[in-house]
PDB file of N, CA and C in Angstrom:
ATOM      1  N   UNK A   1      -6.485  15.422 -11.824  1.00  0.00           N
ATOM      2  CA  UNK A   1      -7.275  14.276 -11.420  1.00  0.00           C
ATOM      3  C   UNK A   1      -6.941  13.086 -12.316  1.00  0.00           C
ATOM      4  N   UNK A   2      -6.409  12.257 -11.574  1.00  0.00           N
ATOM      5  CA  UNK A   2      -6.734  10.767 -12.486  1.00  0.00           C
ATOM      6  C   UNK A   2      -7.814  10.148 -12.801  1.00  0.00           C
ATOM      7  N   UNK A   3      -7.495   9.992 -14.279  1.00  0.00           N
ATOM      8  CA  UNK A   3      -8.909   9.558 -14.914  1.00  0.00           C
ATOM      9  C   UNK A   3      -9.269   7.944 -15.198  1.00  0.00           C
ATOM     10  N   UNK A   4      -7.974   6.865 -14.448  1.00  0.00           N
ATOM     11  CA  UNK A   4      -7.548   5.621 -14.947  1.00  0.00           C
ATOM     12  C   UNK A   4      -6.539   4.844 -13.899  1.00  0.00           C
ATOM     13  N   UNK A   5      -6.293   3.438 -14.041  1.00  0.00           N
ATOM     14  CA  UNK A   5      -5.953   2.928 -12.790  1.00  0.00           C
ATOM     15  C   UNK A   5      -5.158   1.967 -13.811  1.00  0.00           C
ATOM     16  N   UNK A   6      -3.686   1.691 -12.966  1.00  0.00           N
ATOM     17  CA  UNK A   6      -3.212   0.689 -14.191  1.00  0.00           C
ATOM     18  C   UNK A   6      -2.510  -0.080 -13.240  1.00  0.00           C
ATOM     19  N   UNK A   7      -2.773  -1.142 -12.928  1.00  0.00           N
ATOM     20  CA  UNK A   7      -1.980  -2.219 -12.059  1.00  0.00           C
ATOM     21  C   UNK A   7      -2.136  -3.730 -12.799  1.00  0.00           C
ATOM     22  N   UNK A   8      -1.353  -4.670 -12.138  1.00  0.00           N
ATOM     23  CA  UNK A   8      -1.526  -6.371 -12.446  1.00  0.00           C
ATOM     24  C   UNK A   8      -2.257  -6.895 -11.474  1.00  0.00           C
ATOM     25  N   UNK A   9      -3.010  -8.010 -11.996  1.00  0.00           N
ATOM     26  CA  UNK A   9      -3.495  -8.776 -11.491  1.00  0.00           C
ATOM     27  C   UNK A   9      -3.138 -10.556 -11.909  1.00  0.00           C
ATOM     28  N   UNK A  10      -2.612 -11.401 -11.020  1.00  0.00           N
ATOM     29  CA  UNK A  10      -2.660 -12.618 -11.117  1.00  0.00           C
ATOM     30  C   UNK A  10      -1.646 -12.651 -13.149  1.00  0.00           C
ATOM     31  N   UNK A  11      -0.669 -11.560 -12.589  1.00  0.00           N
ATOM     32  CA  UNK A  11       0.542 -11.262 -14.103  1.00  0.00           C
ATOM     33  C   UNK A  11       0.043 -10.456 -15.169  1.00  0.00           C
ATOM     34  N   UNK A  12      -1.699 -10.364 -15.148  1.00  0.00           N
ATOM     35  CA  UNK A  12      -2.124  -9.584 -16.373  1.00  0.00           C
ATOM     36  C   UNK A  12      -2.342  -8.263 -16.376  1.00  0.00           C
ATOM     37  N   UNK A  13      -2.208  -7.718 -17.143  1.00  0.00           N
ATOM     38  CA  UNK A  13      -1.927  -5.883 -17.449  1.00  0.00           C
ATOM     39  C   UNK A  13      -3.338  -5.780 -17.269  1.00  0.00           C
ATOM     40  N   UNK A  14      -3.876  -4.585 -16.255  1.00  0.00           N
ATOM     41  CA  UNK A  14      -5.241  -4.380 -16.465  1.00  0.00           C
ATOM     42  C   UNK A  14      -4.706  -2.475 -16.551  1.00  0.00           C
ATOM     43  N   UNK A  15      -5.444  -1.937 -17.182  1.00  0.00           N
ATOM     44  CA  UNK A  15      -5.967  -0.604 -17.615  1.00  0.00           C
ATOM     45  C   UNK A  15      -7.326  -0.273 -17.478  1.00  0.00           C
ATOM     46  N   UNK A  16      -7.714   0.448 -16.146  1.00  0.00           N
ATOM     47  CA  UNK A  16      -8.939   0.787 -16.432  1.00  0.00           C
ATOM     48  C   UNK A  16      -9.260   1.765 -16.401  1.00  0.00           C
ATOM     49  N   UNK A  17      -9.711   2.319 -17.416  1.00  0.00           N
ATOM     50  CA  UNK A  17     -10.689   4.381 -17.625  1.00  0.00           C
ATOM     51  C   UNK A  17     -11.630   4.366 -16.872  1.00  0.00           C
ATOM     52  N   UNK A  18     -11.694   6.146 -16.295  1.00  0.00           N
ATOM     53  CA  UNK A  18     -13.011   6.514 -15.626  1.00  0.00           C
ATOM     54  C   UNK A  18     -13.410   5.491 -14.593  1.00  0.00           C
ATOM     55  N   UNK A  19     -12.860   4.870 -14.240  1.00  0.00           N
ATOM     56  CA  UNK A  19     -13.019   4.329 -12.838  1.00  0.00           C
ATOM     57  C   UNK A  19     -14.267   4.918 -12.016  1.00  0.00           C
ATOM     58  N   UNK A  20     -15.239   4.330 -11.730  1.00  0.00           N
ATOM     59  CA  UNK A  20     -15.961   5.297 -10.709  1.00  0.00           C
ATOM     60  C   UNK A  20     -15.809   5.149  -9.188  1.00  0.00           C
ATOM     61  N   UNK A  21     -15.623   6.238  -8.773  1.00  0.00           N
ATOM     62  CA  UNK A  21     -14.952   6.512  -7.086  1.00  0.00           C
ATOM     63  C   UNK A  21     -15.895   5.640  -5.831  1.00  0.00           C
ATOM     64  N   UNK A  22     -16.545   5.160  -6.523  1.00  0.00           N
ATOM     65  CA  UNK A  22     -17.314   4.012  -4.986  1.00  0.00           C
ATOM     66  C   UNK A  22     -17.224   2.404  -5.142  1.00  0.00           C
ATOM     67  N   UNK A  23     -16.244   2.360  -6.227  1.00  0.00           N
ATOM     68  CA  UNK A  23     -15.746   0.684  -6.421  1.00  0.00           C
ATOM     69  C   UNK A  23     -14.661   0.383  -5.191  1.00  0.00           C
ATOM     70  N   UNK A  24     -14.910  -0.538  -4.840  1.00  0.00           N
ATOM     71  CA  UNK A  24     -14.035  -1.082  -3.937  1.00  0.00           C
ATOM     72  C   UNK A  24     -12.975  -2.514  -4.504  1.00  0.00           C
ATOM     73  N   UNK A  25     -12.007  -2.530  -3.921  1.00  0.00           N
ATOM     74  CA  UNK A  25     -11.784  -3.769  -4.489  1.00  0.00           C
ATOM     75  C   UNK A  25     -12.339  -5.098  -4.774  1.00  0.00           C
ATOM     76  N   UNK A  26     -12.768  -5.513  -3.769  1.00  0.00           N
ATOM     77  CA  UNK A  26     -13.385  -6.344  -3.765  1.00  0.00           C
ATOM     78  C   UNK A  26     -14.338  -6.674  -4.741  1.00  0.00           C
ATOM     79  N   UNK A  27     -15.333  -5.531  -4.707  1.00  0.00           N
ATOM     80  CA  UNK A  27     -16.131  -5.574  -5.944  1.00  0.00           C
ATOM     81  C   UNK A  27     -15.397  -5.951  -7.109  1.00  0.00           C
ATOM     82  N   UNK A  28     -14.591  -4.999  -7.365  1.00  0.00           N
ATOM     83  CA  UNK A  28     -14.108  -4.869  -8.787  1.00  0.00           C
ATOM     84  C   UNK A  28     -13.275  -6.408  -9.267  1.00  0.00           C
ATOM     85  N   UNK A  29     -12.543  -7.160  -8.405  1.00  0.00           N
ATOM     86  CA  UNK A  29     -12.062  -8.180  -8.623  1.00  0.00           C
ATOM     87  C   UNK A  29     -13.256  -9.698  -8.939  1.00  0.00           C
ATOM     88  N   UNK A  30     -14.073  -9.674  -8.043  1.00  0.00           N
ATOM     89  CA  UNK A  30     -15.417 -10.361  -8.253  1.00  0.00           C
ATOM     90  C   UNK A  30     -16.679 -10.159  -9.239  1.00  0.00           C
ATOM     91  N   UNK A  31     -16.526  -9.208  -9.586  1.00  0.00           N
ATOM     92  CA  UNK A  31     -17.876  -8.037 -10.308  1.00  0.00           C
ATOM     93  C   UNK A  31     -17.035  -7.972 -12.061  1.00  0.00           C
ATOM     94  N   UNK A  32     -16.311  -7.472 -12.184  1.00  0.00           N
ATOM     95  CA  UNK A  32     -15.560  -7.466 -13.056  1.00  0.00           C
ATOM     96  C   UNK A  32     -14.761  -8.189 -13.488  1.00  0.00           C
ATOM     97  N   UNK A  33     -14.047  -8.447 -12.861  1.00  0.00           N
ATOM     98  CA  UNK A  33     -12.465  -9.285 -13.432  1.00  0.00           C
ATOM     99  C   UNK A  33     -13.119 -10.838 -13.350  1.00  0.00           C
ATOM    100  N   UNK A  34     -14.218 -10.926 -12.594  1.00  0.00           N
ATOM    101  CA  UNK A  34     -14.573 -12.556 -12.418  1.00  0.00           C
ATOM    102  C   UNK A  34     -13.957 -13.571 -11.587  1.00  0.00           C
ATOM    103  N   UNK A  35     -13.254 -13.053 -10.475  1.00  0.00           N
ATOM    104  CA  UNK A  35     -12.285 -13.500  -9.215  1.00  0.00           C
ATOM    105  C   UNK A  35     -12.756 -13.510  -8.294  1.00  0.00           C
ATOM    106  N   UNK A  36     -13.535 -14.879  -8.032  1.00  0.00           N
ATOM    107  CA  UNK A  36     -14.498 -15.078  -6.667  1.00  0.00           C
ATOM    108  C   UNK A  36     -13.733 -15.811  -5.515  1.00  0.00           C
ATOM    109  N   UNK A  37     -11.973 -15.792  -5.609  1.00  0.00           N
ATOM    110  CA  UNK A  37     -11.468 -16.360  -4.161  1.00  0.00           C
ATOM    111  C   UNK A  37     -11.760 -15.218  -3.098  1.00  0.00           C
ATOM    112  N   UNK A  38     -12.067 -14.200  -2.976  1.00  0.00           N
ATOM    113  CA  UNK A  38     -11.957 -12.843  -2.079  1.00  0.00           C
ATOM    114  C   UNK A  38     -13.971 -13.221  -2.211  1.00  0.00           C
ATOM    115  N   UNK A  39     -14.035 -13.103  -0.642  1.00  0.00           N
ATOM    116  CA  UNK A  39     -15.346 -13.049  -0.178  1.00  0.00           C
ATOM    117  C   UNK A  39     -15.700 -12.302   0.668  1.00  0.00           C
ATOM    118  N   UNK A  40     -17.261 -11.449   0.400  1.00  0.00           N
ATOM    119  CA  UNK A  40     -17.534 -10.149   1.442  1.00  0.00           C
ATOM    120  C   UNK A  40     -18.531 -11.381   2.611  1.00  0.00           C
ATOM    121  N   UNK A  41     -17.316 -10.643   3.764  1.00  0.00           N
ATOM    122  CA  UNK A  41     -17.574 -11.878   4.812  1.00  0.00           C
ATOM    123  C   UNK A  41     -18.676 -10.453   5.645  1.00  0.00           C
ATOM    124  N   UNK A  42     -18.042 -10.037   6.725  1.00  0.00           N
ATOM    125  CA  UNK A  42     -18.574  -9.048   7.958  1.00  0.00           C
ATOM    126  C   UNK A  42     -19.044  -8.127   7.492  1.00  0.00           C
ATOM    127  N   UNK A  43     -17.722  -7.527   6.212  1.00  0.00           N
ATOM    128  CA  UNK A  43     -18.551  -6.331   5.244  1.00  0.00           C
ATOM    129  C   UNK A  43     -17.530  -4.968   6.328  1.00  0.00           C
ATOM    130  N   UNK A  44     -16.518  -5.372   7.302  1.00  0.00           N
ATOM    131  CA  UNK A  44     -16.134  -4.552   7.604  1.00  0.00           C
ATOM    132  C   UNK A  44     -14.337  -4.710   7.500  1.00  0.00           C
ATOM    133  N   UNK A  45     -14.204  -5.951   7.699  1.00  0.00           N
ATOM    134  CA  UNK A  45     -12.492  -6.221   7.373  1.00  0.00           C
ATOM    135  C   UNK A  45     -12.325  -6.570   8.722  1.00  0.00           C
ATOM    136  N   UNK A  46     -12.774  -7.103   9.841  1.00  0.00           N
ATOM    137  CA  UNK A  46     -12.645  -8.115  10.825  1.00  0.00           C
ATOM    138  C   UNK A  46     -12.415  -8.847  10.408  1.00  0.00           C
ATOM    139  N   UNK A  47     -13.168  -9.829   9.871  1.00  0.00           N
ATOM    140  CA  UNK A  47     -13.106 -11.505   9.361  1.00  0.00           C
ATOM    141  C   UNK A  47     -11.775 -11.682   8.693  1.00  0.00           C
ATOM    142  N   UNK A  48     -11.364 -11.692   7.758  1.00  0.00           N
ATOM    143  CA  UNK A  48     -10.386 -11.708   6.501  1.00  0.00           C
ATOM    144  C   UNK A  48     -10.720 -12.127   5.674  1.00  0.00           C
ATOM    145  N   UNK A  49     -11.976 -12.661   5.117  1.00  0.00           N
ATOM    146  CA  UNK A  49     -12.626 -13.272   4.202  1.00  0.00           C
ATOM    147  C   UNK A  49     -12.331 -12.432   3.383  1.00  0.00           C
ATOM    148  N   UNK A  50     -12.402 -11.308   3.311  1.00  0.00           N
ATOM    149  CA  UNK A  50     -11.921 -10.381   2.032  1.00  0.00           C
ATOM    150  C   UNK A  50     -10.586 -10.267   1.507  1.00  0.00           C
ATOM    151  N   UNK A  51     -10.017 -10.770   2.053  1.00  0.00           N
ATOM    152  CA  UNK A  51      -8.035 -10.496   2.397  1.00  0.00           C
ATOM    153  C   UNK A  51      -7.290 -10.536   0.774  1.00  0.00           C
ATOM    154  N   UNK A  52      -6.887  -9.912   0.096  1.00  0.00           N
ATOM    155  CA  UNK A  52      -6.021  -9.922  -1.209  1.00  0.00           C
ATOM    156  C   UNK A  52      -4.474  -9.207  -0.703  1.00  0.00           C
ATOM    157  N   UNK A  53      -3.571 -10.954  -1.294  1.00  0.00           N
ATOM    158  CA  UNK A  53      -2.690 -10.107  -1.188  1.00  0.00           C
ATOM    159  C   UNK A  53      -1.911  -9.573  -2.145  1.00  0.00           C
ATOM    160  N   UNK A  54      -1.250  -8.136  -1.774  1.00  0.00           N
ATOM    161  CA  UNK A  54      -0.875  -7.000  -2.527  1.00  0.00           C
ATOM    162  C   UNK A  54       0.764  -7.593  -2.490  1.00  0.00           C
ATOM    163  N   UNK A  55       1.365  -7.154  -3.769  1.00  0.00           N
ATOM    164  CA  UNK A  55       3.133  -7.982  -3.691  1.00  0.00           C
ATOM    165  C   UNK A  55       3.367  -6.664  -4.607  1.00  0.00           C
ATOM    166  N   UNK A  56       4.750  -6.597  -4.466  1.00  0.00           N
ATOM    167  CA  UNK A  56       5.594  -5.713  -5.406  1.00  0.00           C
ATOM    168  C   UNK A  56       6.803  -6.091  -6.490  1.00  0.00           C
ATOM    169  N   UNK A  57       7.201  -6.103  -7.238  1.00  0.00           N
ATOM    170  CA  UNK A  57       8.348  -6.452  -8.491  1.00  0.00           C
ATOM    171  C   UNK A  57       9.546  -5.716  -7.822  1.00  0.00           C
ATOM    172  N   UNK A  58      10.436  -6.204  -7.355  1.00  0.00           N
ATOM    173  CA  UNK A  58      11.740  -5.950  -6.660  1.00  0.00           C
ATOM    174  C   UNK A  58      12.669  -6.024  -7.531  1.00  0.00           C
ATOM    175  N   UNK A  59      12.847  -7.015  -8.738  1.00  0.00           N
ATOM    176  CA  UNK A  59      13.706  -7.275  -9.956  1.00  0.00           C
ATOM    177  C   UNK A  59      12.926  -7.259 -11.205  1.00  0.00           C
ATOM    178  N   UNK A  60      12.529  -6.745 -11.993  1.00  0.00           N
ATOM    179  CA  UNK A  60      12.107  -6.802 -13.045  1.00  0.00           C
ATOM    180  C   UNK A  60      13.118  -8.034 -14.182  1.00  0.00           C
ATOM    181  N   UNK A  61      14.195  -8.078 -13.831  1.00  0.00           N
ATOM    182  CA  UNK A  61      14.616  -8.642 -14.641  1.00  0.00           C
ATOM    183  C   UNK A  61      14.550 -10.277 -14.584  1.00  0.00           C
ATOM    184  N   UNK A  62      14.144 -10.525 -13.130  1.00  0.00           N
ATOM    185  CA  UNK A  62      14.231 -11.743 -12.565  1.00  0.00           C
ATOM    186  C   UNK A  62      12.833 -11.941 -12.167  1.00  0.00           C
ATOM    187  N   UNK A  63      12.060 -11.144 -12.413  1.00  0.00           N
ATOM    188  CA  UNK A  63      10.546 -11.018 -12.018  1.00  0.00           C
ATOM    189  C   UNK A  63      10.289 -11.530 -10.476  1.00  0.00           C
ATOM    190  N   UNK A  64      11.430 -11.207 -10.067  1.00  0.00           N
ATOM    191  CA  UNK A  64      11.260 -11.442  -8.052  1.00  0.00           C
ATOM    192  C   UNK A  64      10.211 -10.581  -7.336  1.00  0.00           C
ATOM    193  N   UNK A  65       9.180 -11.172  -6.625  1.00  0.00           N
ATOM    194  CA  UNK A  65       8.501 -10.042  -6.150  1.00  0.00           C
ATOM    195  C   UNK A  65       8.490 -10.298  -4.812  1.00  0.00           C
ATOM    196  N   UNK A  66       7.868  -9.114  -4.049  1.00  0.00           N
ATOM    197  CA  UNK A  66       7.935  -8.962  -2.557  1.00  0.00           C
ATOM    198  C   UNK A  66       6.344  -8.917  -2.188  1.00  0.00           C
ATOM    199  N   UNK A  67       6.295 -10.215  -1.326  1.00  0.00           N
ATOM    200  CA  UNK A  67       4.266  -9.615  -0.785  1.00  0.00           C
ATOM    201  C   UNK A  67       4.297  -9.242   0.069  1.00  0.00           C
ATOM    202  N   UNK A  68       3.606  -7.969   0.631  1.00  0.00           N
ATOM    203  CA  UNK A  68       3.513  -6.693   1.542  1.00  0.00           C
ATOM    204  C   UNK A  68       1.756  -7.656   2.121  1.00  0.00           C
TER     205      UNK A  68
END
């Protein structure tokens, strides 16, 4: 079982322990991190008010990334 979540956000290293399993993103970016562009619109993911977009590092060396 993973006990920890390690991704970037907006370039910064986040590490987080014990994560608890009913955080959603949304929350966690607004609630935590303090990132109020993402808004709980319908509350179901119709609207897009919630919409974050997710990108990937294709070159590390060139820091090129790809948004999915």
């Amino acid at each position: 079982m993973v006990d920890h979540l390690f991704f970037y956000v907006n370039g910064k290293e986040i590490l987080e322990r014990n994560v608890e399993p009913e955080w959603n993103l949304l929350w966690y970016l607004r609630n935590k991190l303090r990132l109020t562009g993402s808004k709980l619109g319908c509350g179901e993911g119709g609207c897009g008010a919630c919409t974050v977009l997710i990108s990937r590092c294709i070159d590390r060396n060139s820091d090129e990334i790809e948004h999915r």
